[in-house]
C-alpha atoms as a PDB file:
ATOM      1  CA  UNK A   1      34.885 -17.972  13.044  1.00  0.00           C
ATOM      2  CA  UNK A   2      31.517 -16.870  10.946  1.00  0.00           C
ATOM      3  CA  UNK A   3      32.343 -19.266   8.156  1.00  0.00           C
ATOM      4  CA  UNK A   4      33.234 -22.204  10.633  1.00  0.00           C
ATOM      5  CA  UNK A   5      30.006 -21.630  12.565  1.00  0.00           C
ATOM      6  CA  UNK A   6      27.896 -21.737   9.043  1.00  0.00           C
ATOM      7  CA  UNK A   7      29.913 -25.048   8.009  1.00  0.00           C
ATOM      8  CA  UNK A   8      28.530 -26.694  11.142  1.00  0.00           C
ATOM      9  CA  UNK A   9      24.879 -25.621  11.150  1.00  0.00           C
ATOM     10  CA  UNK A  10      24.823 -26.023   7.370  1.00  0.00           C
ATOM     11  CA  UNK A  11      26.254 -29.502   8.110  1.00  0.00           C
ATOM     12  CA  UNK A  12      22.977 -30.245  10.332  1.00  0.00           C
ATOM     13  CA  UNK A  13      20.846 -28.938   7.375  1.00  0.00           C
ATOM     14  CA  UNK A  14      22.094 -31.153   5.266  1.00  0.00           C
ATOM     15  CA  UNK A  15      22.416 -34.433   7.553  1.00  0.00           C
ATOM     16  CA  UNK A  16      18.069 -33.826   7.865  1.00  0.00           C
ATOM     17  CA  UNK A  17      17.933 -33.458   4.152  1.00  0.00           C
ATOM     18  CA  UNK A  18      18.085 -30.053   3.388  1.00  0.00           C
ATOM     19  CA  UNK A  19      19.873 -27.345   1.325  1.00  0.00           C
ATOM     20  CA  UNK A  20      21.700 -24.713   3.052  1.00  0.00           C
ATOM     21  CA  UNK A  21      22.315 -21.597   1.125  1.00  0.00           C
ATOM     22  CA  UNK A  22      23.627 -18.346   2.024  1.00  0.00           C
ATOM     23  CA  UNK A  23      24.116 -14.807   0.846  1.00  0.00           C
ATOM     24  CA  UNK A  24      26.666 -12.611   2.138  1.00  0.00           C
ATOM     25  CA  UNK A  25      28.344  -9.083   2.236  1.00  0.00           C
ATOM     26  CA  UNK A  26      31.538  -9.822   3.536  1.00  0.00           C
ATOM     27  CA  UNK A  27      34.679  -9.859   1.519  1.00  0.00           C
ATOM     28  CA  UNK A  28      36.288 -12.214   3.160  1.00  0.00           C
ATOM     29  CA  UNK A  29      33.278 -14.708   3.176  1.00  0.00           C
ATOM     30  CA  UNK A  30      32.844 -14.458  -0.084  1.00  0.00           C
ATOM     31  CA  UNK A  31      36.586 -15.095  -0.628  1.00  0.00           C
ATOM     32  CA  UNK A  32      36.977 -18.118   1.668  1.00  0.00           C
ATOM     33  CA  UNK A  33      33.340 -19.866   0.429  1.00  0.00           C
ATOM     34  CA  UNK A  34      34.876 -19.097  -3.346  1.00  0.00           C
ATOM     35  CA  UNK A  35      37.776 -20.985  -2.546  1.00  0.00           C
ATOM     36  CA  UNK A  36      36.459 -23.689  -0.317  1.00  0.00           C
ATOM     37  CA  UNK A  37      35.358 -27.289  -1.241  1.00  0.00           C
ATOM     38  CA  UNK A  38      32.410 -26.985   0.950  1.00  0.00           C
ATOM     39  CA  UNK A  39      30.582 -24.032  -1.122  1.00  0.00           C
ATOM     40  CA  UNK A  40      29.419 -23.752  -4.366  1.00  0.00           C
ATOM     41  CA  UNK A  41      28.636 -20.215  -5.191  1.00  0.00           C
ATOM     42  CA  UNK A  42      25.312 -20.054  -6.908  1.00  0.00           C
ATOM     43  CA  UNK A  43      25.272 -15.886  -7.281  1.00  0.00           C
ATOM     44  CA  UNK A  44      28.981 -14.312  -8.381  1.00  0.00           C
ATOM     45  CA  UNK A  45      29.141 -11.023  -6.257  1.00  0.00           C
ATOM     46  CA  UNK A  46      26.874  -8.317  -7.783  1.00  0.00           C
ATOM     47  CA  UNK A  47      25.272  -5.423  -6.795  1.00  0.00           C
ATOM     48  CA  UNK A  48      21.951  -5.204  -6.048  1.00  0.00           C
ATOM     49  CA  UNK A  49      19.679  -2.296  -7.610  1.00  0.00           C
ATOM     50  CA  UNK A  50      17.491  -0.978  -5.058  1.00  0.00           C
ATOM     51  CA  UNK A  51      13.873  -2.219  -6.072  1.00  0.00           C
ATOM     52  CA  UNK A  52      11.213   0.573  -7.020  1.00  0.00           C
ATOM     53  CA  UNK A  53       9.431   2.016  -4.512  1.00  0.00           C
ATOM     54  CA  UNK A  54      11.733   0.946  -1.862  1.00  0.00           C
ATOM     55  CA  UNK A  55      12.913   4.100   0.563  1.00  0.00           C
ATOM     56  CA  UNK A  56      14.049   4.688   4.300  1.00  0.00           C
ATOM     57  CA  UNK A  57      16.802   2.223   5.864  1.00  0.00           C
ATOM     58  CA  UNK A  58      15.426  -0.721   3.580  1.00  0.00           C
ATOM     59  CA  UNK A  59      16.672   1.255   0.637  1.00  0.00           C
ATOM     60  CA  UNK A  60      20.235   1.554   1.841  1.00  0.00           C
ATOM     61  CA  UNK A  61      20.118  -2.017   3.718  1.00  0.00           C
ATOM     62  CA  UNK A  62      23.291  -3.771   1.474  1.00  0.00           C
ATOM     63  CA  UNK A  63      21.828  -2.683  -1.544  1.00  0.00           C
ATOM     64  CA  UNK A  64      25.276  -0.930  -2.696  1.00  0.00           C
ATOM     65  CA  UNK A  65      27.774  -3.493  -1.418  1.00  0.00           C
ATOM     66  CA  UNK A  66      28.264  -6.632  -3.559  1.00  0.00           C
ATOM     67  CA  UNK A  67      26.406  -9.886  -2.329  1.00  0.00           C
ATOM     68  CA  UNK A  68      27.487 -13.382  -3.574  1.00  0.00           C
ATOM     69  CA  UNK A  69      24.907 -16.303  -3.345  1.00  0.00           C
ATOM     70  CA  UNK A  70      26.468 -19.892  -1.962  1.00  0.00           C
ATOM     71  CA  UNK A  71      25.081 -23.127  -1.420  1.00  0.00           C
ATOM     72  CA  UNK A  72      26.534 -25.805   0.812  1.00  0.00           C
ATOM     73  CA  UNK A  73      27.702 -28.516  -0.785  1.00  0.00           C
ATOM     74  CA  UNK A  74      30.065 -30.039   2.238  1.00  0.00           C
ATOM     75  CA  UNK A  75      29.539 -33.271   4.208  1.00  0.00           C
ATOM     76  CA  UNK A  76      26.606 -33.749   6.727  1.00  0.00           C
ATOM     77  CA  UNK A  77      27.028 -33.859  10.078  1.00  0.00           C
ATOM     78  CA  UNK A  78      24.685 -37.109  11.318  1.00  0.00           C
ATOM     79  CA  UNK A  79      26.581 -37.625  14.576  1.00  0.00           C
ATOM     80  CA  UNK A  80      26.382 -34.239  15.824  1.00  0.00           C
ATOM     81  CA  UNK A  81      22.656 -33.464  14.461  1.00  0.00           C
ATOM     82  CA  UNK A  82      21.652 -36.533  16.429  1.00  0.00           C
ATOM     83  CA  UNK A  83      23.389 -35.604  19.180  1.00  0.00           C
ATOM     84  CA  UNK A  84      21.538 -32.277  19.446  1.00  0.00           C
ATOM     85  CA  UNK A  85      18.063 -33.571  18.315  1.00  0.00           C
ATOM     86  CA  UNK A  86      18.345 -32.024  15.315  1.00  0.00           C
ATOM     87  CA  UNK A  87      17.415 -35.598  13.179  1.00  0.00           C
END
């Protein structure tokens, strides 16, 4: 569902002329974007060192997971972004 949802909003970003990209945590986002036409994955998964001088929750806010960095390279969506007054 969270992949097919980003798909169709990215698809509106691109139909006005825009890149979508998107970072995520989730394994199996990661996976299915990796695998999928519609993504090209512009970050491999990594981990993130906590920056200096960072502390309290922002210090331990997904900076020891792995994040992978995707753009979305799919088809726009003119018909629906039209529809919804996007363009």
């Amino acid at each position: 569902m969270g992949n097919a949802i980003s798909e169709f909003v990215a698809s509106w970003f691109v139909a006005t002329g825009k890149q979508y990209r998107s970072t995520t945590t989730h394994r199996s986002m990661i996976r299915h974007r990796n695998r999928s036409p519609l993504w090209e994955m512009i970050r491999p998964p990594a981990l993130s060192a906590v920056p200096t001088g960072v502390y309290g929750p922002a210090a331990s806010a997904g900076w020891d997971r792995y994040t992978a960095g995707f753009r979305y390279v799919g088809p726009a969506n003119h018909d629906e972004a039209r529809r919804l007054g996007v363009i």
